[in-house]
PDB file of N, CA and C in Angstrom:
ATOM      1  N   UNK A   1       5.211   3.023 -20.551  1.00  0.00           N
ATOM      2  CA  UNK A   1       4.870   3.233 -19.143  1.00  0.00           C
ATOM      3  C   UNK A   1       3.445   2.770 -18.882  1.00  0.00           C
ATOM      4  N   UNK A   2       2.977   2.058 -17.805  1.00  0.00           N
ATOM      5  CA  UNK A   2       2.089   1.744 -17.491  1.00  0.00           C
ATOM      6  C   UNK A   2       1.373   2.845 -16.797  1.00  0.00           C
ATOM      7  N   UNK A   3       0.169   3.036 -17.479  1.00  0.00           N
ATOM      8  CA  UNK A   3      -0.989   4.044 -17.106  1.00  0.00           C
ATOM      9  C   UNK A   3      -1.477   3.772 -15.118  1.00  0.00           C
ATOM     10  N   UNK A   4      -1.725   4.572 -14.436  1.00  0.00           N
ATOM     11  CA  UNK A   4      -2.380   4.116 -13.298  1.00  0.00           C
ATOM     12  C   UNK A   4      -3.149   3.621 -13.009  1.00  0.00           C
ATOM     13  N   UNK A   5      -4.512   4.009 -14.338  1.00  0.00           N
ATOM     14  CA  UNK A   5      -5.533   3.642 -14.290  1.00  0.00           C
ATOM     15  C   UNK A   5      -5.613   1.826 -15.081  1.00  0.00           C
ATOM     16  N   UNK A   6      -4.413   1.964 -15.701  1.00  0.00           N
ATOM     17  CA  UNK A   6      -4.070   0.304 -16.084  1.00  0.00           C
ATOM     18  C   UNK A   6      -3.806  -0.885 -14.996  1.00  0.00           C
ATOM     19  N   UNK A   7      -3.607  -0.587 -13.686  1.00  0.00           N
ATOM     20  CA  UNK A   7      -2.941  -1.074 -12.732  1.00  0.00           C
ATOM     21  C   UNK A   7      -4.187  -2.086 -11.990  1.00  0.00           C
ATOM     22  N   UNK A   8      -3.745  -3.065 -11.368  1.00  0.00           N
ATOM     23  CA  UNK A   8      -4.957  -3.673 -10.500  1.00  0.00           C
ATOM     24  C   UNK A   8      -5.397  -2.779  -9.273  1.00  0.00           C
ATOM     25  N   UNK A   9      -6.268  -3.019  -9.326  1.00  0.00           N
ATOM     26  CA  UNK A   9      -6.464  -1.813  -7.709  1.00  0.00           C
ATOM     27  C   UNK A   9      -6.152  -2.389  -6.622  1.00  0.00           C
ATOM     28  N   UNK A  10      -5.849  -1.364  -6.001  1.00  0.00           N
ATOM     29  CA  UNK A  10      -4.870  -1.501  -4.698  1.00  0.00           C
ATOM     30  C   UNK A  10      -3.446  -0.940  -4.984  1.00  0.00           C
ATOM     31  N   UNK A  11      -3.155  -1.023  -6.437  1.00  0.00           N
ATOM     32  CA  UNK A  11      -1.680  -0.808  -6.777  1.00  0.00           C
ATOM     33  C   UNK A  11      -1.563   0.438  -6.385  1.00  0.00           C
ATOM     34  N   UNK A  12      -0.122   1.160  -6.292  1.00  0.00           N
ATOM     35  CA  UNK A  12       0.316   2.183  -5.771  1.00  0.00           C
ATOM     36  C   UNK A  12       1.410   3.104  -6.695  1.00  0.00           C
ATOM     37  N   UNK A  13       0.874   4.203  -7.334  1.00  0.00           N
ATOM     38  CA  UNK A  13       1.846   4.668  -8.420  1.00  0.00           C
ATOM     39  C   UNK A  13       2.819   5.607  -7.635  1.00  0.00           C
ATOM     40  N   UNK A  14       4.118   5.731  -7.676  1.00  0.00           N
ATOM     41  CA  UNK A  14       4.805   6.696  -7.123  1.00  0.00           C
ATOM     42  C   UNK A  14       6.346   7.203  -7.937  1.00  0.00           C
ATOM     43  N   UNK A  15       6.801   8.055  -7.914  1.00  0.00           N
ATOM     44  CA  UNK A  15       7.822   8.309  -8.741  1.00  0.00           C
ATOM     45  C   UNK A  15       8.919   8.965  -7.358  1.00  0.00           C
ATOM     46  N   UNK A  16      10.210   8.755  -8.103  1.00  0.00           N
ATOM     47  CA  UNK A  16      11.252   9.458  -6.733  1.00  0.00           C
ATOM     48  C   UNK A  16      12.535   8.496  -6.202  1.00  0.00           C
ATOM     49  N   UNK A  17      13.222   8.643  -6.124  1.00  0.00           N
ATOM     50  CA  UNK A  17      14.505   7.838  -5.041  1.00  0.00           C
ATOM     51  C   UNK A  17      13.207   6.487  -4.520  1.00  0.00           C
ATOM     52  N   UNK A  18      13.784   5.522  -4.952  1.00  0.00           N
ATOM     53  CA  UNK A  18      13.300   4.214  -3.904  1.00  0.00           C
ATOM     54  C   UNK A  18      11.742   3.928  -4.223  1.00  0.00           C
ATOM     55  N   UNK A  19      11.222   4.560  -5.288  1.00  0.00           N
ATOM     56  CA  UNK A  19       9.675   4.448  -5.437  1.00  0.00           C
ATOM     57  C   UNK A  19       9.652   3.377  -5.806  1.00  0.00           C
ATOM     58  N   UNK A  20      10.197   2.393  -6.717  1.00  0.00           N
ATOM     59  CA  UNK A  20       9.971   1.949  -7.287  1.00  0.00           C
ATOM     60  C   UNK A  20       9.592   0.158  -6.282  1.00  0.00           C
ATOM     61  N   UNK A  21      10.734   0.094  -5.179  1.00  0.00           N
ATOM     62  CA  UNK A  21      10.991  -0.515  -4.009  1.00  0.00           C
ATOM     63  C   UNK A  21       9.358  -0.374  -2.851  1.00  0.00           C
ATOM     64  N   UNK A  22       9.292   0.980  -3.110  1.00  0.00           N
ATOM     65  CA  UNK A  22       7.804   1.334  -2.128  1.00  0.00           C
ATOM     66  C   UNK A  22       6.806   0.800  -2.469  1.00  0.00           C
ATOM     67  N   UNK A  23       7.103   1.359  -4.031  1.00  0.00           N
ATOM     68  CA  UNK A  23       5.428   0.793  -4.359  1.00  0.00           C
ATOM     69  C   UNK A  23       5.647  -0.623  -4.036  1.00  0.00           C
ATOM     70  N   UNK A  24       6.554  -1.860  -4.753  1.00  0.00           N
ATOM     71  CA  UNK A  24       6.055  -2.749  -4.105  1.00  0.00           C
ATOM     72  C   UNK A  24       6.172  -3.439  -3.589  1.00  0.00           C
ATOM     73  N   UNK A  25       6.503  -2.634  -2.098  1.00  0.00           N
ATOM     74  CA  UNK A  25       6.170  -3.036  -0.874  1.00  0.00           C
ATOM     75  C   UNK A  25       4.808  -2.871  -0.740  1.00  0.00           C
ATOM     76  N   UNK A  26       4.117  -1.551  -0.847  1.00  0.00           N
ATOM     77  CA  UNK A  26       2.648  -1.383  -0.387  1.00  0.00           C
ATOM     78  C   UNK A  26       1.880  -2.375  -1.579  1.00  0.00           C
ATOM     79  N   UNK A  27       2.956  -2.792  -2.517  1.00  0.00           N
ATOM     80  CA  UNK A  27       1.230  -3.632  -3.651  1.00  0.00           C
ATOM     81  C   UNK A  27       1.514  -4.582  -3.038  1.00  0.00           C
ATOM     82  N   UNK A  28       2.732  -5.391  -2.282  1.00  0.00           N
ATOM     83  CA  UNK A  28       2.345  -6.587  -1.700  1.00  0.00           C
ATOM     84  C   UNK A  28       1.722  -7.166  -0.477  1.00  0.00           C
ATOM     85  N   UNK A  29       1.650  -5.440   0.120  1.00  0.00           N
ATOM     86  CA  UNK A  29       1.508  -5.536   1.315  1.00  0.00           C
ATOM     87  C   UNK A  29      -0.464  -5.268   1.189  1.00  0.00           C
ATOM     88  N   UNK A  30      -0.456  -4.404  -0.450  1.00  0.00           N
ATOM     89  CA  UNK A  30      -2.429  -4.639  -0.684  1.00  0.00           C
ATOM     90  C   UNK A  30      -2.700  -6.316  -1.123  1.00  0.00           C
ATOM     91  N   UNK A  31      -1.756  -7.095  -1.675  1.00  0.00           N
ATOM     92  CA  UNK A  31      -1.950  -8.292  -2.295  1.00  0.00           C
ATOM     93  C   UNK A  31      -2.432  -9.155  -0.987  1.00  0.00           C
ATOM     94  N   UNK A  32      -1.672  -8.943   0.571  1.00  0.00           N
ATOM     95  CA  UNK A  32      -1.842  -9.806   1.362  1.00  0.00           C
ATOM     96  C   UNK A  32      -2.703  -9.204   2.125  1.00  0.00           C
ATOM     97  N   UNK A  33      -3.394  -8.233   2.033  1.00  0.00           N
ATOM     98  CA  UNK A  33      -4.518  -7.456   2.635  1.00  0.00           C
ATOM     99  C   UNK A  33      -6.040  -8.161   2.259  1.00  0.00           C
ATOM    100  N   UNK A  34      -5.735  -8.533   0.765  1.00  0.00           N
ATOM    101  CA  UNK A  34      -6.865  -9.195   0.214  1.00  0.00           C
ATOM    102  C   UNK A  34      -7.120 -10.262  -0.128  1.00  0.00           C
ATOM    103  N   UNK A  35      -6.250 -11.216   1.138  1.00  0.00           N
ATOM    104  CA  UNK A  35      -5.816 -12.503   1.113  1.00  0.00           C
ATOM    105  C   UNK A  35      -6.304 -12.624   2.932  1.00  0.00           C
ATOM    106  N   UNK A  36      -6.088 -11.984   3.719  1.00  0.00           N
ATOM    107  CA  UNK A  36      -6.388 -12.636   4.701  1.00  0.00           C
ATOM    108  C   UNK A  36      -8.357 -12.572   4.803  1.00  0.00           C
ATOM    109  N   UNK A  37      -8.476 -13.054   6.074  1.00  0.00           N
ATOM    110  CA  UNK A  37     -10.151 -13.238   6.020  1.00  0.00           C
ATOM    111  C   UNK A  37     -10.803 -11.892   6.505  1.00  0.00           C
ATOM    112  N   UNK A  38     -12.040 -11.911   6.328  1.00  0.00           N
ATOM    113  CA  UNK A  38     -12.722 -10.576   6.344  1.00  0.00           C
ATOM    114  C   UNK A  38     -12.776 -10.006   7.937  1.00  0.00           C
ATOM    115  N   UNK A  39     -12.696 -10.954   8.543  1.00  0.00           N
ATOM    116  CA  UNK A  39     -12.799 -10.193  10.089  1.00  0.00           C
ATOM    117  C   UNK A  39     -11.223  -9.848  10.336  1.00  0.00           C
ATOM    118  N   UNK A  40     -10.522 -10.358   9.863  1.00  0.00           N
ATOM    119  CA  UNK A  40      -8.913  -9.454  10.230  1.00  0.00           C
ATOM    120  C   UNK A  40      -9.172  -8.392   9.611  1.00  0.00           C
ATOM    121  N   UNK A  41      -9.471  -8.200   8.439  1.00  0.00           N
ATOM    122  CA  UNK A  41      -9.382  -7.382   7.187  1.00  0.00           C
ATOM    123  C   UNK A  41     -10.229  -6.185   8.050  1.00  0.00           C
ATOM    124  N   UNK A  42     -11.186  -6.336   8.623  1.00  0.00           N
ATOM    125  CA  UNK A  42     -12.356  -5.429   9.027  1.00  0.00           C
ATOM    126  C   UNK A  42     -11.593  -4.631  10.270  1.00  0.00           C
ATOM    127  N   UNK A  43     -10.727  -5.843  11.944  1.00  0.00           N
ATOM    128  CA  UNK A  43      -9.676  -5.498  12.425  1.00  0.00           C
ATOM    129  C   UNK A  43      -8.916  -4.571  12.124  1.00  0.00           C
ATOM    130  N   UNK A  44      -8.023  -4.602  11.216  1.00  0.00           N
ATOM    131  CA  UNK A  44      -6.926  -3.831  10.255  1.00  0.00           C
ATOM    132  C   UNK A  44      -7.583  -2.745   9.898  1.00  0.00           C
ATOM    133  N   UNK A  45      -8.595  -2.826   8.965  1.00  0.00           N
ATOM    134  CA  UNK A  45      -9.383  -1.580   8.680  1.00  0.00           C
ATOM    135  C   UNK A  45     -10.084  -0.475   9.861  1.00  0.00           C
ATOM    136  N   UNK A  46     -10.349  -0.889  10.893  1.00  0.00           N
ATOM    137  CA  UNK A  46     -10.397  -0.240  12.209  1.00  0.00           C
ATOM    138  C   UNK A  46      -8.991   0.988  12.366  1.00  0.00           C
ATOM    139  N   UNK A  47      -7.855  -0.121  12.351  1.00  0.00           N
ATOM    140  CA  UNK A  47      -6.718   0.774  12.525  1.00  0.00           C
ATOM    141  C   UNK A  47      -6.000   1.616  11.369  1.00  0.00           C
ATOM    142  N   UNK A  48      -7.007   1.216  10.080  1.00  0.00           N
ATOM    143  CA  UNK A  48      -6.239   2.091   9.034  1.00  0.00           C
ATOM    144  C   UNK A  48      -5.607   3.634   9.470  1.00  0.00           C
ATOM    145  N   UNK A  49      -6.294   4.236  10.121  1.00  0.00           N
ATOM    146  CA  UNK A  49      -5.332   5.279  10.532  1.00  0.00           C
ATOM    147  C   UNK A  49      -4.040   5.865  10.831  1.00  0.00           C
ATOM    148  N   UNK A  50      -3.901   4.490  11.616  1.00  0.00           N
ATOM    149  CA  UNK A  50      -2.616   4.516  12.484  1.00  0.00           C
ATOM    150  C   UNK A  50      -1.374   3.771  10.858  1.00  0.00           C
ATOM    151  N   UNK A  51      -2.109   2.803  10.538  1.00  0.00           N
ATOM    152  CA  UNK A  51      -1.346   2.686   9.162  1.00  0.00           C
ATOM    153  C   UNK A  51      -1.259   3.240   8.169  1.00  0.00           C
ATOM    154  N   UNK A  52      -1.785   4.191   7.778  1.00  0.00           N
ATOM    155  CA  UNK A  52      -1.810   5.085   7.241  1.00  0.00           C
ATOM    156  C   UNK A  52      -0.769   6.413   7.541  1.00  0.00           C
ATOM    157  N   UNK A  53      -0.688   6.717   8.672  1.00  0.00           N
ATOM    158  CA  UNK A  53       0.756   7.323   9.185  1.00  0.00           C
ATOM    159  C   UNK A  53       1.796   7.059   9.058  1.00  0.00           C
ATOM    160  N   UNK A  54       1.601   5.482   9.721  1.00  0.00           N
ATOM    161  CA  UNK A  54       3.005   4.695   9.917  1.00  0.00           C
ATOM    162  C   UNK A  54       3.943   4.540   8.361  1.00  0.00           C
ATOM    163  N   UNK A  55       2.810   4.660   7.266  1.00  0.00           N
ATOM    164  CA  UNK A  55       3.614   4.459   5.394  1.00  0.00           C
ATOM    165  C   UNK A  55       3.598   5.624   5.250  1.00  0.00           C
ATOM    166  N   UNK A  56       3.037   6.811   5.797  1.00  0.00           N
ATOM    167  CA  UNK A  56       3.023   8.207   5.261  1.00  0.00           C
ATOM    168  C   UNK A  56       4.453   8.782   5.765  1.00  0.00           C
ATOM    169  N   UNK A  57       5.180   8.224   7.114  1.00  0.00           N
ATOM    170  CA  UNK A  57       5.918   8.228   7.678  1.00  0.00           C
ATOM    171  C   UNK A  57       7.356   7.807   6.688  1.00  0.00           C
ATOM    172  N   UNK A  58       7.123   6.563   6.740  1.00  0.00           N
ATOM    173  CA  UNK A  58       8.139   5.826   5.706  1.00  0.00           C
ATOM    174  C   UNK A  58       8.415   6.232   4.707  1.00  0.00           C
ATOM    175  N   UNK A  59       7.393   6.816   3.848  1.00  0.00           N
ATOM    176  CA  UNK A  59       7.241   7.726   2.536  1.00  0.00           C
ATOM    177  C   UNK A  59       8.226   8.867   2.409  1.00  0.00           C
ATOM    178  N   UNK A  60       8.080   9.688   3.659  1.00  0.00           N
ATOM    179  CA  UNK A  60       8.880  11.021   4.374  1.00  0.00           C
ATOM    180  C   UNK A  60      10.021  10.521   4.306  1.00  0.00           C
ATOM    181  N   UNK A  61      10.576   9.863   5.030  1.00  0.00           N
ATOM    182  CA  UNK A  61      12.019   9.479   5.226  1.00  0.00           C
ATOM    183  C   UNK A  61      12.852   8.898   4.290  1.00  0.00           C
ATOM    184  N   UNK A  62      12.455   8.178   3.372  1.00  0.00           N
ATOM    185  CA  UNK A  62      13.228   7.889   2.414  1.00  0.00           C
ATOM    186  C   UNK A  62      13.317   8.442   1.036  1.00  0.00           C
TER     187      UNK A  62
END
C-alpha cells in the first residue's frame, strides 16, 4: 500500500465504495489545477470555497 505521505502533493487518499474512482478524479482534477496559468489558478482559488462544497457534496452522495 502506498503511504500518503509517499504520494505527490495534491494527491488525495480516501478509502470506501467508489474511492478509489474519487480520488482520481480530484488528483486529476489537482494535476490540471497546476497546469493552468497563475491568474486562473489565483481566480479558482478565490472560489475555493464554493469548490470545496461542491466535492464535499459529491463525497456525501456516493
Amino acid at each position: 500500500e502506498i503511504r500518503r505521505s509517499d504520494w505527490p502533493r495534491g494527491m488525495v487518499s480516501m478509502n470506501g465504495p467508489g474511492a478509489d474512482l474519487e480520488a482520481d478524479t480530484i488528483n486529476n482534477f489537482c494535476l490540471f489545477m497546476s497546469r493552468v496559468s497563475a491568474k486562473t489558478y489565483i481566480v479558482l482559488t478565490a472560489h475555493a470555497p464554493a469548490l470545496a462544497t461542491y466535492f464535499g457534496g459529491i463525497m456525501q452522495t456516493s
